[in-house]
N, C-alpha and C. Protein backbone atom coordinates (compact mmCIF):
# COMPACT_ATOMS: atom_id res chain seq x y z
N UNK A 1 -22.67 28.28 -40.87
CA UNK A 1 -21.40 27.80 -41.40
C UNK A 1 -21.61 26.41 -41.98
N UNK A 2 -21.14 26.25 -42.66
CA UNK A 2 -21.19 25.05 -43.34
C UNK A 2 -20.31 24.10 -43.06
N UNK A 3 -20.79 22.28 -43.08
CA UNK A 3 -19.73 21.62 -42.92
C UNK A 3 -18.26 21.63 -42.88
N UNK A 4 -18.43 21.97 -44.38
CA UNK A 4 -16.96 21.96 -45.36
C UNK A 4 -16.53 22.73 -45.31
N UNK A 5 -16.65 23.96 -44.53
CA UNK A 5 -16.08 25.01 -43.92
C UNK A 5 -15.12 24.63 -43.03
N UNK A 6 -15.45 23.74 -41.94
CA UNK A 6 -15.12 23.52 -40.37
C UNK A 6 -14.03 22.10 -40.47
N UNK A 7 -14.52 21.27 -41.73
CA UNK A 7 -13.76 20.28 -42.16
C UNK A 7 -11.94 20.35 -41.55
N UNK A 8 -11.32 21.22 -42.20
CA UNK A 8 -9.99 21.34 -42.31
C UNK A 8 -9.59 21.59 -40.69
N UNK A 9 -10.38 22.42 -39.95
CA UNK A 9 -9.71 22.83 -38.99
C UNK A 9 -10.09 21.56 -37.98
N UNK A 10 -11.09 20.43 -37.87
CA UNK A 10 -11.56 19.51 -37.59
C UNK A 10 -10.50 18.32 -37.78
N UNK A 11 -10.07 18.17 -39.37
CA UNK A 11 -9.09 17.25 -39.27
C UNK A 11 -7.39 17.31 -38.47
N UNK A 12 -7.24 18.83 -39.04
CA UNK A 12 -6.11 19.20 -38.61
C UNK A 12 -5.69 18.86 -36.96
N UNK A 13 -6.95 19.36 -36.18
CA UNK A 13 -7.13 18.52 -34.92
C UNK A 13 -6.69 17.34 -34.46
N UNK A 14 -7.47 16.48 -35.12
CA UNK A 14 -7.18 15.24 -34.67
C UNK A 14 -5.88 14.72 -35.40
N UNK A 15 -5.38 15.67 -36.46
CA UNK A 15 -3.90 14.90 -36.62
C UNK A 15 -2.99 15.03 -35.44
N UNK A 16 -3.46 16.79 -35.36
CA UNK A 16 -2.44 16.52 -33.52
C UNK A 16 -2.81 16.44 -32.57
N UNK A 17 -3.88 15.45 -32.30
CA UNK A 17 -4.57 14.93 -31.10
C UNK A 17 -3.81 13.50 -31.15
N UNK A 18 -3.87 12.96 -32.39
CA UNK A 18 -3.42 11.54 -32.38
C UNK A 18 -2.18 11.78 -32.41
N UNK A 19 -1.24 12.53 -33.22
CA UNK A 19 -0.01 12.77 -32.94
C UNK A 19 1.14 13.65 -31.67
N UNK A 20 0.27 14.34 -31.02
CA UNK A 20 0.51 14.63 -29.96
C UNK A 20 0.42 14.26 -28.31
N UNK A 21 -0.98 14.02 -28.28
CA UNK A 21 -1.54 13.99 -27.16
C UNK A 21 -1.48 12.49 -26.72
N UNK A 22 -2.25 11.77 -27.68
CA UNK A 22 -2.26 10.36 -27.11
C UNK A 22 -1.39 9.52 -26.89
N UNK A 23 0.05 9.97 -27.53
CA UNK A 23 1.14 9.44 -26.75
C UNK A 23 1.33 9.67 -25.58
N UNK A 24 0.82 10.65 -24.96
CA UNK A 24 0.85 10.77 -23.46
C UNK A 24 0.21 10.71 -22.69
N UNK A 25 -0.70 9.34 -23.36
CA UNK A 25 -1.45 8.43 -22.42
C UNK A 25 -0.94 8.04 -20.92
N UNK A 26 -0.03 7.51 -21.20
CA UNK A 26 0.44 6.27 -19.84
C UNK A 26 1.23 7.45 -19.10
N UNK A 27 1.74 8.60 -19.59
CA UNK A 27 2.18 9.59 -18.56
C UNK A 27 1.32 10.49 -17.89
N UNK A 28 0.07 10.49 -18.07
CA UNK A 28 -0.98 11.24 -18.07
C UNK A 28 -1.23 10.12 -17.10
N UNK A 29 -1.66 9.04 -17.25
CA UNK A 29 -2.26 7.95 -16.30
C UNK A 29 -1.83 7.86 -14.84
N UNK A 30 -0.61 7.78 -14.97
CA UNK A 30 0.58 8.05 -13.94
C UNK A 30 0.41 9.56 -13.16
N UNK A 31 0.38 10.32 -13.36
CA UNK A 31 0.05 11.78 -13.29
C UNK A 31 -1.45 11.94 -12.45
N UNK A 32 -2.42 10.72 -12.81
CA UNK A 32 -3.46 11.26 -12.61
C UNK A 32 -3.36 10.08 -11.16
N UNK A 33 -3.13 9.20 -11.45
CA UNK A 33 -2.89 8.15 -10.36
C UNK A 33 -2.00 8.32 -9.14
N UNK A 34 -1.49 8.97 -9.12
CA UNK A 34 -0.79 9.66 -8.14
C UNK A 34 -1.39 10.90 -7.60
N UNK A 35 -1.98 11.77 -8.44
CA UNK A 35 -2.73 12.83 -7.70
C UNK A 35 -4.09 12.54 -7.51
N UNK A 36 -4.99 12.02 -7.51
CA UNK A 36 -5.79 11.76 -7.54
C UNK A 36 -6.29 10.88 -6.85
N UNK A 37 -7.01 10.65 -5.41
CA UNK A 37 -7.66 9.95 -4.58
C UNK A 37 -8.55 8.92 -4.88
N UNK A 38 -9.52 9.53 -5.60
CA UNK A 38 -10.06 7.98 -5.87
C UNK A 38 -9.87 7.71 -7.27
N UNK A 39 -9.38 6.08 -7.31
CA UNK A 39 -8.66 5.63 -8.15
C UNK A 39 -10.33 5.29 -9.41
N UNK A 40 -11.19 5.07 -8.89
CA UNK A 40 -12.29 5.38 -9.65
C UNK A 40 -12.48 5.75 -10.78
N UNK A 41 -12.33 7.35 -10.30
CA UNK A 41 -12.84 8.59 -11.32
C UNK A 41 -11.43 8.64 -11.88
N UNK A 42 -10.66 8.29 -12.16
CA UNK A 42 -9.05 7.94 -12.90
C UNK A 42 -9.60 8.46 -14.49
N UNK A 43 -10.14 7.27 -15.42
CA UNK A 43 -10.48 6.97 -16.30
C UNK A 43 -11.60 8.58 -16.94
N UNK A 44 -12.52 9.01 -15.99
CA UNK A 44 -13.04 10.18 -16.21
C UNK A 44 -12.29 11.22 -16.20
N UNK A 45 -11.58 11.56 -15.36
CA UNK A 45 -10.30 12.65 -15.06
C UNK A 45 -9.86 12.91 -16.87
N UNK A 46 -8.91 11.39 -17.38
CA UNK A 46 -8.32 11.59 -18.58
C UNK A 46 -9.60 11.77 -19.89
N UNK A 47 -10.59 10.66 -19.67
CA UNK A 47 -11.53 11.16 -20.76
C UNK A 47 -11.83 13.19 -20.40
N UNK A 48 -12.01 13.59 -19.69
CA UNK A 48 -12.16 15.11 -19.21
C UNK A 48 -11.36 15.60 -19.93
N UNK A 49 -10.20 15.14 -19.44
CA UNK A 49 -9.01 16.15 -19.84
C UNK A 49 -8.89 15.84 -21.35
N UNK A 50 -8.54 14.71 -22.03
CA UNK A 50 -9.01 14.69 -23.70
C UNK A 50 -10.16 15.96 -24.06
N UNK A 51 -11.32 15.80 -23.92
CA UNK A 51 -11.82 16.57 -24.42
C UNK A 51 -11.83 18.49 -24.23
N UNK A 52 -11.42 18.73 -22.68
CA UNK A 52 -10.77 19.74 -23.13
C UNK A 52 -9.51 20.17 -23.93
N UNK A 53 -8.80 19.44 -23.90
CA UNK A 53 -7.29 19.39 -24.51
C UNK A 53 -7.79 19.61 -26.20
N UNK A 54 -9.13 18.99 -26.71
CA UNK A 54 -9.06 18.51 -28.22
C UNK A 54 -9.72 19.60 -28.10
N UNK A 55 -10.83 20.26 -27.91
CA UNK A 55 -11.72 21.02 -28.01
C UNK A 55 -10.88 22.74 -28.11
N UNK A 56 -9.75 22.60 -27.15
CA UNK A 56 -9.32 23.75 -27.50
C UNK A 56 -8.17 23.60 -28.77
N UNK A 57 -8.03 22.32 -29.12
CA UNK A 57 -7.21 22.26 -30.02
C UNK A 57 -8.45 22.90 -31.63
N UNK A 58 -9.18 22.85 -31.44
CA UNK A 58 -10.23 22.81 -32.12
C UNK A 58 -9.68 24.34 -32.95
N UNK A 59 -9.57 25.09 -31.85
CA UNK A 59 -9.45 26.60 -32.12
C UNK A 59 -8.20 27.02 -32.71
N UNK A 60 -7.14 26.39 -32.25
CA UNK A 60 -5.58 26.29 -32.31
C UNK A 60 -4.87 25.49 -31.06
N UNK A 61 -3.96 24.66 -32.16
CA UNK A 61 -3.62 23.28 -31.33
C UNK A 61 -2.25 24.25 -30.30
N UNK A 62 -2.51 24.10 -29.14
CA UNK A 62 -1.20 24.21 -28.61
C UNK A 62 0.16 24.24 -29.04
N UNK A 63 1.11 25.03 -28.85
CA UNK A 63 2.67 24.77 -29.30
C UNK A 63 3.11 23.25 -28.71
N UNK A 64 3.15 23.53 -27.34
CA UNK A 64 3.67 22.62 -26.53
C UNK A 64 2.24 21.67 -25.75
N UNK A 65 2.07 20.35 -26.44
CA UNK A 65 1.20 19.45 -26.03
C UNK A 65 1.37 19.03 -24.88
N UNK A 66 2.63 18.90 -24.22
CA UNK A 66 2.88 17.97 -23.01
C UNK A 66 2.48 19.07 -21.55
N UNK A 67 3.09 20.13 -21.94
CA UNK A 67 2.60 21.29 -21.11
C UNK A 67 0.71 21.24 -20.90
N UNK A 68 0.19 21.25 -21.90
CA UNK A 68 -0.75 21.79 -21.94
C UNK A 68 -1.85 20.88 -21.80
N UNK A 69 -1.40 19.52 -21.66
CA UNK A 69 -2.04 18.21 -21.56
C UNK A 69 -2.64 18.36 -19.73
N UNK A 70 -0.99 18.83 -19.32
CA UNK A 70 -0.79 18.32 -17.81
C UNK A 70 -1.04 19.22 -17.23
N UNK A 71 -1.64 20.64 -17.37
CA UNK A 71 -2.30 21.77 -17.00
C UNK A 71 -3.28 21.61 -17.28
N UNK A 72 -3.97 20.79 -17.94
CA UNK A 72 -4.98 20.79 -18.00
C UNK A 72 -5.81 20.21 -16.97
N UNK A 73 -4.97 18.58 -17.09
CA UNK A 73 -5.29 17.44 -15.88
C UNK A 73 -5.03 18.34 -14.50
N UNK A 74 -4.13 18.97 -14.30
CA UNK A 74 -3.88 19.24 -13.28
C UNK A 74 -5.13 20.74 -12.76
N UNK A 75 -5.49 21.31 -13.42
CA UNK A 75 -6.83 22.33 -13.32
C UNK A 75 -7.88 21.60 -13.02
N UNK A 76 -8.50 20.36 -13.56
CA UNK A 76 -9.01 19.53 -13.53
C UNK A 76 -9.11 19.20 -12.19
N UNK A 77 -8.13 18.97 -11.62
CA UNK A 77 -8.13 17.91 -10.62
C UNK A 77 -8.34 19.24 -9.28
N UNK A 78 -7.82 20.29 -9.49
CA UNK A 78 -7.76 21.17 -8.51
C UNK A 78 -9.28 22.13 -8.77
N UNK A 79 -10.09 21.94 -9.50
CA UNK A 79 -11.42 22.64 -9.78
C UNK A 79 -12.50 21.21 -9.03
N UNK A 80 -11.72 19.91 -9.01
CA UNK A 80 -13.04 18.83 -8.28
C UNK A 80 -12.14 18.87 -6.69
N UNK A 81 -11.45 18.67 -6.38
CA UNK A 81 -10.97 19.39 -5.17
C UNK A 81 -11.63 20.55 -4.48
N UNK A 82 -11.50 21.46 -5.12
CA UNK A 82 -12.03 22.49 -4.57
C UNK A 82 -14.24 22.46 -4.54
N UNK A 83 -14.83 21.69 -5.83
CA UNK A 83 -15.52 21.22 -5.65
C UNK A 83 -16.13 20.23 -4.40
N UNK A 84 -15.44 19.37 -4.25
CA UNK A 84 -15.72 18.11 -3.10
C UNK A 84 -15.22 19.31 -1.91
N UNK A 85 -14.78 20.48 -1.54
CA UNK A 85 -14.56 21.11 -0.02
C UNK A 85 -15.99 21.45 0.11
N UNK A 86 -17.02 21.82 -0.91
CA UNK A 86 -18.40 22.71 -0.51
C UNK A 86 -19.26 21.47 -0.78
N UNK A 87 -19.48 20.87 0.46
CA UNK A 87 -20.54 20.16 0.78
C UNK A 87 -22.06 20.73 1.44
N UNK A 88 -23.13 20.56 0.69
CA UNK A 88 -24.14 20.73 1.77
C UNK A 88 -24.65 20.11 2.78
N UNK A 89 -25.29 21.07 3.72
CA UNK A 89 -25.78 20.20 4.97
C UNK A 89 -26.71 18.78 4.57
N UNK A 90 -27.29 19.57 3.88
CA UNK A 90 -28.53 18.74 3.53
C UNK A 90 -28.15 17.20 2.94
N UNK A 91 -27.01 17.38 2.07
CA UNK A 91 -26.98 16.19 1.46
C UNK A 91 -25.99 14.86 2.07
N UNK A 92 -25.60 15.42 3.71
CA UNK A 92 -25.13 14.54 4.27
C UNK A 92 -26.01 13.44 4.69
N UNK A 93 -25.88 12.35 4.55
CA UNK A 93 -26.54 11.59 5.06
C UNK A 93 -26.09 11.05 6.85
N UNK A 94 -25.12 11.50 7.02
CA UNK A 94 -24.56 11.08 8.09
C UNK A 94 -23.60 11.58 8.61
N UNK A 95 -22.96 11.96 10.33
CA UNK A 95 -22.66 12.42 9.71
C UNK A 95 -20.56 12.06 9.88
N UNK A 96 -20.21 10.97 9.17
CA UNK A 96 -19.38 10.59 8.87
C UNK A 96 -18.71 11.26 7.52
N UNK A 97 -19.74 11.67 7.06
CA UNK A 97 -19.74 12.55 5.09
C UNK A 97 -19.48 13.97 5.83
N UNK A 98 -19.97 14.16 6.64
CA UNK A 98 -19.59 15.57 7.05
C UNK A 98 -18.03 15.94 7.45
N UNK A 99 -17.90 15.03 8.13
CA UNK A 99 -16.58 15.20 8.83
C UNK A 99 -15.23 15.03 8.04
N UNK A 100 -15.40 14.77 6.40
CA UNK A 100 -14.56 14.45 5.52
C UNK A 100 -14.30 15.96 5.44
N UNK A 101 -14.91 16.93 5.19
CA UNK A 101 -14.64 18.35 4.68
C UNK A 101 -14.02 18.76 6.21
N UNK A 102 -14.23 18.15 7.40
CA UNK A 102 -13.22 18.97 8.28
C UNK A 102 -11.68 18.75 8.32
N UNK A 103 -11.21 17.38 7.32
CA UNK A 103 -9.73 17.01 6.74
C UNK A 103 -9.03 18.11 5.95
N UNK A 104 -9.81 19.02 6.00
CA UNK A 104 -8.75 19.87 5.10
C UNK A 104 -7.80 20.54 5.74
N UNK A 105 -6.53 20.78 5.00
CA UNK A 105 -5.81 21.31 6.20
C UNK A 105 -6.28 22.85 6.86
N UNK A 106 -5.51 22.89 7.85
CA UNK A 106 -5.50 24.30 8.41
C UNK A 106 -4.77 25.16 8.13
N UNK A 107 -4.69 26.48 8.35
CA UNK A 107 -3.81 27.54 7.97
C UNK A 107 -2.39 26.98 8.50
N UNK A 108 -1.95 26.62 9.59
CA UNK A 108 -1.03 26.27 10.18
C UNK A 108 -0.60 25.53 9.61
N UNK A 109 -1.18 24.17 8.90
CA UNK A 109 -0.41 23.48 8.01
C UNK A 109 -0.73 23.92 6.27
N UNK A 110 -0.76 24.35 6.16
CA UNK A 110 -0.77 25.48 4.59
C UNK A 110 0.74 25.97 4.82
N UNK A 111 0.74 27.02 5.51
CA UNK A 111 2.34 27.58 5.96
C UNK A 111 3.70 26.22 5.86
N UNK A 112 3.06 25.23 6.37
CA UNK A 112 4.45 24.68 6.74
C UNK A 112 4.42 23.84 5.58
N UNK A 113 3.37 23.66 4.88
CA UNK A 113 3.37 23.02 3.12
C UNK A 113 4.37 23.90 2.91
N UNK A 114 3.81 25.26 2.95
CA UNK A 114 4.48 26.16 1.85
C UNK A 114 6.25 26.92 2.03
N UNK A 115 6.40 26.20 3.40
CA UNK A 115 8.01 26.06 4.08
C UNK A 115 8.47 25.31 3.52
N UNK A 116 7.76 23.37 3.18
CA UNK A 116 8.83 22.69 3.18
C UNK A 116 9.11 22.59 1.44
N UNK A 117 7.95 23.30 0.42
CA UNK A 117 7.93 23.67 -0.77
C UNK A 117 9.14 24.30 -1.02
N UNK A 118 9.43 25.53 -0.24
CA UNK A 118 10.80 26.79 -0.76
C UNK A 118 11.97 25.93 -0.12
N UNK A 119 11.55 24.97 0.94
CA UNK A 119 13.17 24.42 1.19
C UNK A 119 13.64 23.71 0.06
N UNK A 120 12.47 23.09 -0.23
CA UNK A 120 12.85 21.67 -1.33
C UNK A 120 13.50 22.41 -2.73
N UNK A 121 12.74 23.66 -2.84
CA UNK A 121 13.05 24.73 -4.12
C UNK A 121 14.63 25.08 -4.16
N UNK A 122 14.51 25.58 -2.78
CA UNK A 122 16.00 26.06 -2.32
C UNK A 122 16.92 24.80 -2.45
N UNK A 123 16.71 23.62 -2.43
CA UNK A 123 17.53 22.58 -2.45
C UNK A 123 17.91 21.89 -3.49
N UNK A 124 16.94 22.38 -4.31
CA UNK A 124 16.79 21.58 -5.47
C UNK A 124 17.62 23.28 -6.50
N UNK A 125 17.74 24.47 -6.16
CA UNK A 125 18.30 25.26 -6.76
C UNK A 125 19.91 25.12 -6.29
N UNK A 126 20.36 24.76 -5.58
CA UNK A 126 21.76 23.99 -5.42
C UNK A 126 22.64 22.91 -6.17
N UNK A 127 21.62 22.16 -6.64
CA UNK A 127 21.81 20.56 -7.30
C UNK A 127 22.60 21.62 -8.49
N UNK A 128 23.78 20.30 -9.15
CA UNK A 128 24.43 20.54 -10.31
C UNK A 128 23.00 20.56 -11.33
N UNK A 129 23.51 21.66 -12.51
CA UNK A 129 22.10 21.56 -13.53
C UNK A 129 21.90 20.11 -14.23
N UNK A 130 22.05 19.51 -14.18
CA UNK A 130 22.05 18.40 -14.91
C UNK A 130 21.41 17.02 -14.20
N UNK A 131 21.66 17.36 -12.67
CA UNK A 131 21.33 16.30 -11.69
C UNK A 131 19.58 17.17 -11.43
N UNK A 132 19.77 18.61 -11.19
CA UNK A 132 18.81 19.16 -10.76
C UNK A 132 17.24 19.08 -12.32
N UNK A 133 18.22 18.98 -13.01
CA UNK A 133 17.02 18.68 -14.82
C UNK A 133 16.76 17.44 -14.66
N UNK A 134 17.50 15.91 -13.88
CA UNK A 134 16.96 14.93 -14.09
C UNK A 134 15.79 14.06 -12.78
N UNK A 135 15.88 15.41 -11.52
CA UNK A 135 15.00 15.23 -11.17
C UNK A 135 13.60 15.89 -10.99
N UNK A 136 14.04 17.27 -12.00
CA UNK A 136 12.78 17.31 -11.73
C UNK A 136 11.91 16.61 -12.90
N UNK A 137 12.57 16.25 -14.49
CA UNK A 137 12.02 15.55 -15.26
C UNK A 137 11.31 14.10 -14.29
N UNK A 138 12.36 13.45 -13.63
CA UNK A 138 11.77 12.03 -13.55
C UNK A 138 10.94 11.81 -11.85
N UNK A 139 11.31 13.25 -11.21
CA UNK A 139 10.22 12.84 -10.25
C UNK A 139 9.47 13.80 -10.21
N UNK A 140 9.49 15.05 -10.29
CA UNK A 140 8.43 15.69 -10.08
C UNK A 140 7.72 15.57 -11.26
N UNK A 141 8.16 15.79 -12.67
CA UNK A 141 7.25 15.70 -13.82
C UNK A 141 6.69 14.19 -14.09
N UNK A 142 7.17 13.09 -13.46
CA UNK A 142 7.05 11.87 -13.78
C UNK A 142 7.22 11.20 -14.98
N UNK A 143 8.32 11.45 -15.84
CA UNK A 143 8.84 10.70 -16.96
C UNK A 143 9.46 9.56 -16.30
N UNK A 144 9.49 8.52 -17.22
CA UNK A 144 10.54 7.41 -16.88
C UNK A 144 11.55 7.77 -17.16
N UNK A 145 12.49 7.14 -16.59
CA UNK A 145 13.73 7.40 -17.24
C UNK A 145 14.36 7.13 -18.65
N UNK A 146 13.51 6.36 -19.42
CA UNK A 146 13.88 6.42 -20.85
C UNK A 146 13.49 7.89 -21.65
N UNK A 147 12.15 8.51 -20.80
CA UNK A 147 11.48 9.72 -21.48
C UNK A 147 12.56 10.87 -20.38
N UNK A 148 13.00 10.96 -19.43
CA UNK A 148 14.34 11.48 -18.96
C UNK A 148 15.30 11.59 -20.05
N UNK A 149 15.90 10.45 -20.15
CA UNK A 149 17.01 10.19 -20.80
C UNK A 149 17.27 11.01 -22.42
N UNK A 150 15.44 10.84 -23.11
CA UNK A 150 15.34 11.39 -24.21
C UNK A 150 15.46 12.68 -24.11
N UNK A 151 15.03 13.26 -23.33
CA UNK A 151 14.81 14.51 -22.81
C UNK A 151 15.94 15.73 -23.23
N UNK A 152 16.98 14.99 -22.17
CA UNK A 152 18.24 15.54 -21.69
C UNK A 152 19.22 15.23 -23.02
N UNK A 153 18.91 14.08 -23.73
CA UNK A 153 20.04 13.60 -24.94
C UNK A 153 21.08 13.04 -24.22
N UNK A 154 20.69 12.02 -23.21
CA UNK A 154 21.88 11.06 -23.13
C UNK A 154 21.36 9.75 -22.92
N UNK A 155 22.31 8.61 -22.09
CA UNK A 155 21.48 7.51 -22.15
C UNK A 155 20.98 7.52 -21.08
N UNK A 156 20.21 5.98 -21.05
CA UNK A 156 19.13 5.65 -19.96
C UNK A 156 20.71 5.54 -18.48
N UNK A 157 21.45 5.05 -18.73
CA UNK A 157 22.43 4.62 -17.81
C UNK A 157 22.53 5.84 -16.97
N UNK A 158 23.23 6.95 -17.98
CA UNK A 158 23.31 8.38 -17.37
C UNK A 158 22.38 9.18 -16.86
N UNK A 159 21.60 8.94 -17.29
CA UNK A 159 20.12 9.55 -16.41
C UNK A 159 19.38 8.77 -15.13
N UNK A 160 19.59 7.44 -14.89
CA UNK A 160 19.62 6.68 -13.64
C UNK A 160 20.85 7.40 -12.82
N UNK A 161 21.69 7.76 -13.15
CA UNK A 161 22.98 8.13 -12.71
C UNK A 161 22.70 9.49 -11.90
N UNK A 162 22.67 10.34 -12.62
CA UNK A 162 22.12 11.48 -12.65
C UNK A 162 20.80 11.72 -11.47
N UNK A 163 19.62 10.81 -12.09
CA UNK A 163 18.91 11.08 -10.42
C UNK A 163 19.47 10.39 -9.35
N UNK A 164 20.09 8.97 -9.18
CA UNK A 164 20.62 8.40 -7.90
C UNK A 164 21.56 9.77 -7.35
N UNK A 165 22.19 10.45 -7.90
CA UNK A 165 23.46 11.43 -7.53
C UNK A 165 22.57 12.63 -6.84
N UNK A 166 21.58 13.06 -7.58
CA UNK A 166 20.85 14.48 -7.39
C UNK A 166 20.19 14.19 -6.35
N UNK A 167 19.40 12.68 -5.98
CA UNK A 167 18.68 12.72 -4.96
C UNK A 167 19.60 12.17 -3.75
N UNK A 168 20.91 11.67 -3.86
CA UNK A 168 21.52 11.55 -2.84
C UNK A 168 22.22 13.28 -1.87
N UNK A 169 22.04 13.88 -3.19
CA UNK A 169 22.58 15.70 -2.87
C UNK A 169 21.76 16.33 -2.42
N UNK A 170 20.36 16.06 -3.12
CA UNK A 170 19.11 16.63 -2.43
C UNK A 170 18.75 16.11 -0.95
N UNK A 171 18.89 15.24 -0.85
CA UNK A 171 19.23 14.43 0.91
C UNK A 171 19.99 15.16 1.65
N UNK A 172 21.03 14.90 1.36
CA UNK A 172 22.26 15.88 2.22
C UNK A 172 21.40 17.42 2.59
N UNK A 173 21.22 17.65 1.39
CA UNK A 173 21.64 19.17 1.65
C UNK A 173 19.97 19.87 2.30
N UNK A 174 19.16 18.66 2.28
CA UNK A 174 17.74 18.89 3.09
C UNK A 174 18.08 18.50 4.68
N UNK A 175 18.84 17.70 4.72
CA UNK A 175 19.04 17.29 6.31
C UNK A 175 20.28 18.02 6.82
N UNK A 176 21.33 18.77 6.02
CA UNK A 176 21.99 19.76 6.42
C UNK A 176 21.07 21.26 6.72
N UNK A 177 20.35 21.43 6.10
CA UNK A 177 19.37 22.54 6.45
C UNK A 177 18.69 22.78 7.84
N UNK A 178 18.90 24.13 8.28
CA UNK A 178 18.16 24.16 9.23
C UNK A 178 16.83 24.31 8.68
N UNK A 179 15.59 23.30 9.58
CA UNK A 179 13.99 23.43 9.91
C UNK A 179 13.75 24.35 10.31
N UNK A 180 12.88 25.63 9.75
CA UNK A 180 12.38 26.73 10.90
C UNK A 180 11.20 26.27 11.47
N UNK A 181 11.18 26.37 13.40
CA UNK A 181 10.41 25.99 14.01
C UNK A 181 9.41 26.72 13.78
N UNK A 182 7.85 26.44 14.15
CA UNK A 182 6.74 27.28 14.58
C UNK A 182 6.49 27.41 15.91
């Protein structure tokens, strides 16, 4: 194949690499800084995730960039996770390195992750739609509230509003809930 073949689909790329993606630098940063343990490998995580993100843009750019940014990071992060659980014997030096892979949780606490997950679901499927859209934009997805605010099409005021209200409802109605014991 020839250069000037590959040209067009090459530029086309990086128009929506630069116009898509790299605006969602500092939400991506945030994203990765919060999930992500060592604050270190931060900077590698997002260079990673750039180049898969561009590389498949290579082929055809995504519809939805923001989706596909943060699935990406987030595969990412759950493929070196699951990486760092398979340690070898051999390469412990001590064994303090060993005993990091016995932190993982147990089945017993897997289950009660995955309890207090459907309560929060269940709680958060209660919230008025509007309180329940501005939290999961500004806390679980981690927008600010100006990228909230844009979101939804109102102002920054109303969308501060909006999560103070949803997470004061989401309170209630988590501590009105019965806990199922184990």
């Amino acid at each position: 194949m020839r250069s000037s073949d590959t040209a067009p689909a090459v530029s086309r790329a990086d128009r929506w690499f630069v116009r898509e993606v790299l605006p969602l630098e500092a939400q991506l940063m945030q994203f990765l800084h919060r999930n992500w343990h060592n604050q270190a490998e931060i900077a590698d995580l997002r260079q990673e995730t750039y180049i898969r993100v561009y590389e498949a843009a290579l082929k055809q750019p995504p519809e939805k960039a923001r989706e596909f940014v943060f699935t990406t990071a987030r595969n990412l992060i759950i493929d070196r996770v699951r990486r760092a659980r398979v340690i070898p014997i051999d390469a412990a030096a001590d064994l303090e390195f060993v005993e990091v892979a016995a932190d993982a949780p147990g089945p017993d606490q897997v289950v009660q992750a995955r309890d207090e997950l459907r309560r929060m679901r269940d709680a958060l499927d209660q919230l008025q739609p509007r309180h329940r859209e501005a939290i999961v934009l500004g806390r679980i997805e981690g927008l600010s509230r100006r990228d909230v605010a844009q979101r939804m099409g109102i102002t920054e005021l109303t969308a501060a509003q909006y999560l103070k209200l949803g997470i004061a409802a989401l309170t209630e109605i988590l501590s009105l809930a019965p806990e199922k014991k184990q």
